[in-house]
Protein backbone atom coordinates (compact mmCIF):
# COMPACT_ATOMS: atom_id res chain seq x y z
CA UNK A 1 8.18 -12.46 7.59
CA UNK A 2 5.93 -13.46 10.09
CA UNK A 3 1.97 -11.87 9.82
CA UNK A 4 1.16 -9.97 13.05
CA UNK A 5 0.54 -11.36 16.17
CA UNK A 6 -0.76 -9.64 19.63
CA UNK A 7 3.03 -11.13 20.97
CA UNK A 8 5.01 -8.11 19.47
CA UNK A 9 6.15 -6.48 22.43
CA UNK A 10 9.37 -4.74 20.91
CA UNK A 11 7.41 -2.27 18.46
CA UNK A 12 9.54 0.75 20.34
CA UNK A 13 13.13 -0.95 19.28
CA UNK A 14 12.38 -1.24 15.63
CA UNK A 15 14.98 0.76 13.60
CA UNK A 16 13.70 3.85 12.57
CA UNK A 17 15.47 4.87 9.43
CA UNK A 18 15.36 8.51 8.94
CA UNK A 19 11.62 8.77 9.92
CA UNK A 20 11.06 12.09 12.23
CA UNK A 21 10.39 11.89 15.60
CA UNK A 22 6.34 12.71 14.71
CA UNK A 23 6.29 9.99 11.74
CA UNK A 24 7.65 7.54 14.18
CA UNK A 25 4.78 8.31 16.67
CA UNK A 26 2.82 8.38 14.22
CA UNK A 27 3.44 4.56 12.85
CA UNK A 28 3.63 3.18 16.17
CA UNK A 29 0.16 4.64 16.95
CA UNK A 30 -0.91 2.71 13.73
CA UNK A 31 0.85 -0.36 13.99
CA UNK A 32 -0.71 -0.71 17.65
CA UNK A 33 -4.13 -0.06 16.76
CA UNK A 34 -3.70 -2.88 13.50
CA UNK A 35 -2.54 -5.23 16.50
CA UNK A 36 -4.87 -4.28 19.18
CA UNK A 37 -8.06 -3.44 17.16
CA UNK A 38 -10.57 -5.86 15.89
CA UNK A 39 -9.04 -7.25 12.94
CA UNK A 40 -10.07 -5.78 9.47
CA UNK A 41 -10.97 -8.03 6.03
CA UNK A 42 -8.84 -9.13 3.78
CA UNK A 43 -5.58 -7.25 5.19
CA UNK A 44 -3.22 -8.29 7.53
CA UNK A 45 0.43 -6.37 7.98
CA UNK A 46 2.94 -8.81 8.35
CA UNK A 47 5.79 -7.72 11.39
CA UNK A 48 8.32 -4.96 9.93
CA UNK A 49 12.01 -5.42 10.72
CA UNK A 50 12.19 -1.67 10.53
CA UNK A 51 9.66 0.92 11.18
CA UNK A 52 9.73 2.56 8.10
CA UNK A 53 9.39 -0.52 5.80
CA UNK A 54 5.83 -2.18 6.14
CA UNK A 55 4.66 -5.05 3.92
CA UNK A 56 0.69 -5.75 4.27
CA UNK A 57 -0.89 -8.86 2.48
CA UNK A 58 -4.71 -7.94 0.76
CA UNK A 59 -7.23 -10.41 -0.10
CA UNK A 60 -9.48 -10.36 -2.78
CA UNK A 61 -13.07 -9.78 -1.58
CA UNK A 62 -15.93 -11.88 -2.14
CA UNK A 63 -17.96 -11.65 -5.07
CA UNK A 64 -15.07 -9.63 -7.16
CA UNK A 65 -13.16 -11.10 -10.40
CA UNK A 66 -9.98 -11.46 -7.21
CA UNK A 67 -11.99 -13.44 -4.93
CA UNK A 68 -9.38 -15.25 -2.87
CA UNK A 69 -6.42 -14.03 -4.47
CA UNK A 70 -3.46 -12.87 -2.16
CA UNK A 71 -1.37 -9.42 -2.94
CA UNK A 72 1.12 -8.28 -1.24
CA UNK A 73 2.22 -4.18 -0.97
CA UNK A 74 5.40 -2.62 -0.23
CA UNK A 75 4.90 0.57 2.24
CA UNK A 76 8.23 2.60 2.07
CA UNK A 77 7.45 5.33 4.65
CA UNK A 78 9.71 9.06 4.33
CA UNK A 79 10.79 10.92 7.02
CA UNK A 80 8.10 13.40 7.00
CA UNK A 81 5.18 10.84 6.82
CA UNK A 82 1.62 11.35 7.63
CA UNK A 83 2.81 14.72 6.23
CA UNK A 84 4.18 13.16 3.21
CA UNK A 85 2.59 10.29 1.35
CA UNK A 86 4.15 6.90 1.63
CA UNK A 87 5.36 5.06 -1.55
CA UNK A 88 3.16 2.27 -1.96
CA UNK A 89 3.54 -0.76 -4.50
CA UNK A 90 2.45 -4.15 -5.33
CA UNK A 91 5.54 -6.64 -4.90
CA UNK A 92 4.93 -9.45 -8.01
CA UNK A 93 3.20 -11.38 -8.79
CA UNK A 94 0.95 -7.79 -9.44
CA UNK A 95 -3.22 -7.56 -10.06
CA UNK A 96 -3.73 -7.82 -13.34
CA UNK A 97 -6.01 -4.85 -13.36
CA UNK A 98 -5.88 -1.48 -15.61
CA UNK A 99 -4.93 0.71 -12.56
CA UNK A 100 -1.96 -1.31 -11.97
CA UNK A 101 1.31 -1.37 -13.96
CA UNK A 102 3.33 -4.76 -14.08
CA UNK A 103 6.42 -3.09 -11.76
CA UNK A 104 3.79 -3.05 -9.12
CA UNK A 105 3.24 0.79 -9.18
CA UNK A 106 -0.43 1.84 -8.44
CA UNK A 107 -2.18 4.55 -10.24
CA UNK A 108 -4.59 5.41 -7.51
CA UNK A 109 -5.17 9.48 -6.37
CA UNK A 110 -5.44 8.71 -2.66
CA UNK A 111 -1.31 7.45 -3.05
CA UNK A 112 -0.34 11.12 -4.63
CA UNK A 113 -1.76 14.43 -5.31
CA UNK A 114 -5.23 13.27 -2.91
CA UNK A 115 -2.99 12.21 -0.28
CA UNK A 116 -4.29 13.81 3.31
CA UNK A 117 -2.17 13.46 6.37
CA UNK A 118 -5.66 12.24 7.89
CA UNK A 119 -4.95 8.99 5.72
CA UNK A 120 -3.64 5.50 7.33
CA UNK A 121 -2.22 2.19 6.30
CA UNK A 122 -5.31 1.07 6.84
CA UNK A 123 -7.56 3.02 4.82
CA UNK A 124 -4.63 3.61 1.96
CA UNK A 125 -5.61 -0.57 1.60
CA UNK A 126 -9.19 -0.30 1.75
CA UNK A 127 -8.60 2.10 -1.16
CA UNK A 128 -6.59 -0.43 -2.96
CA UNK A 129 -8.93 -2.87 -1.90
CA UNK A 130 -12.09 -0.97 -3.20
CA UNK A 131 -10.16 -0.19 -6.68
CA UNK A 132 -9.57 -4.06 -7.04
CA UNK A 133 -13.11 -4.98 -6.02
CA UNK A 134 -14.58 -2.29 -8.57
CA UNK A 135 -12.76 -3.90 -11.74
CA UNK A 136 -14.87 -5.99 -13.89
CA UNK A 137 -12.44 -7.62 -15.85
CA UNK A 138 -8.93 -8.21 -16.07
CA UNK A 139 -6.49 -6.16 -18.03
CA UNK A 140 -3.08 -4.03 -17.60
CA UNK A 141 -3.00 -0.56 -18.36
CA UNK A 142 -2.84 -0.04 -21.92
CA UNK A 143 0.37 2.33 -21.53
CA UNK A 144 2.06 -0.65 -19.39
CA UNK A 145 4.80 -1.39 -21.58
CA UNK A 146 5.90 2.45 -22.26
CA UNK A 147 5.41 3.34 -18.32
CA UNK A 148 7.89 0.38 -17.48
CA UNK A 149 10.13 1.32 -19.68
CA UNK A 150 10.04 5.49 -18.87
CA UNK A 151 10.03 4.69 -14.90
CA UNK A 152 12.64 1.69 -14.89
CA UNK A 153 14.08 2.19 -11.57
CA UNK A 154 12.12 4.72 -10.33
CA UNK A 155 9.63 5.94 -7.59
CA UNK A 156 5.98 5.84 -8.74
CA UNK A 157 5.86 8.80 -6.40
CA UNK A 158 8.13 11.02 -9.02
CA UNK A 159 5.56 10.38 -11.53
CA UNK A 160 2.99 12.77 -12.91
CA UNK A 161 0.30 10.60 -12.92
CA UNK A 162 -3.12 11.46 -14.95
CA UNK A 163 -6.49 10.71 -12.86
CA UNK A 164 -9.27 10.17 -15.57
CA UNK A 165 -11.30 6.64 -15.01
CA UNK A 166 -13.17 7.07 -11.78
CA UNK A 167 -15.08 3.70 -12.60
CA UNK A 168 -12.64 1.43 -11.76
């Protein structure tokens, strides 16, 4: 897929899915000001073929054990987003980091039970972004291989995730 570029002009005809008629709004108000506003580190969205379906490359920041290093996470929006959180996953290769499970699933508040309809694209990946930039060494969570095999197949949204290790 191509990364964004200020020649999108047919933002309006992308397929919708099942979003609502407010989520839609709602992600073409973001998607304009990503294109439109100044441009922010280490993220770039890369065009959608469908409105609901957004994939967004992250860079590791400077001075962080993923300096340089490109991610890339999958933004499946539901109908009732901002309402409703989107589900939000690394695609492989993953961070190897202890907040992030080898599927790609994130354990990260802001993505589940902190999730405020105030919340954007954009500041869902400077979360990710800040989590990744916060690690000090590199290691997968040491439930990895039971979580993979409990959630084969599944959302991370339908899991009950535990929120202990603010440090990271």
């Amino acid at each position: 897929m191509p990364e964004h570029s200020p020649s999108w002009t047919d933002m309006d005809t992308l397929p919708t899915g099942s979003l609502s008629a407010v989520a839609r709004k709602r992600l073409l108000k973001e998607l304009r000001e990503w294109l439109l506003g100044d441009p922010v580190p280490g993220m770039s969205v890369q065009q959608p073929e469908r409105l609901d379906l957004w994939y967004v490359k992250v860079v590791g920041a400077e001075d962080t054990i993923f300096v340089g290093e490109e991610y890339t996470l999958r933004f499946s929006f539901p109908r009732d987003y901002p309402i409703e959180a989107p589900e939000v996953i690394f695609l492989q290769p993953t961070p190897v980091h202890q907040h992030v499970y080898t599927n790609g699933h994130i354990c990260l508040n802001v993505l589940y039970d902190g999730w405020s309809p105030a919340l954007t694209v954009t500041s869902v990946c400077l979360s990710i972004l800040s989590m990744l930039s916060s690690a000090t060494e590199k290691r997968i969570p040491k439930d990895n291989d039971a979580y993979i095999r409990n959630s084969r197949g599944r959302s991370p949204k339908l899991t009950r995730w535990l929120f202990h290790d603010d440090s990271v």
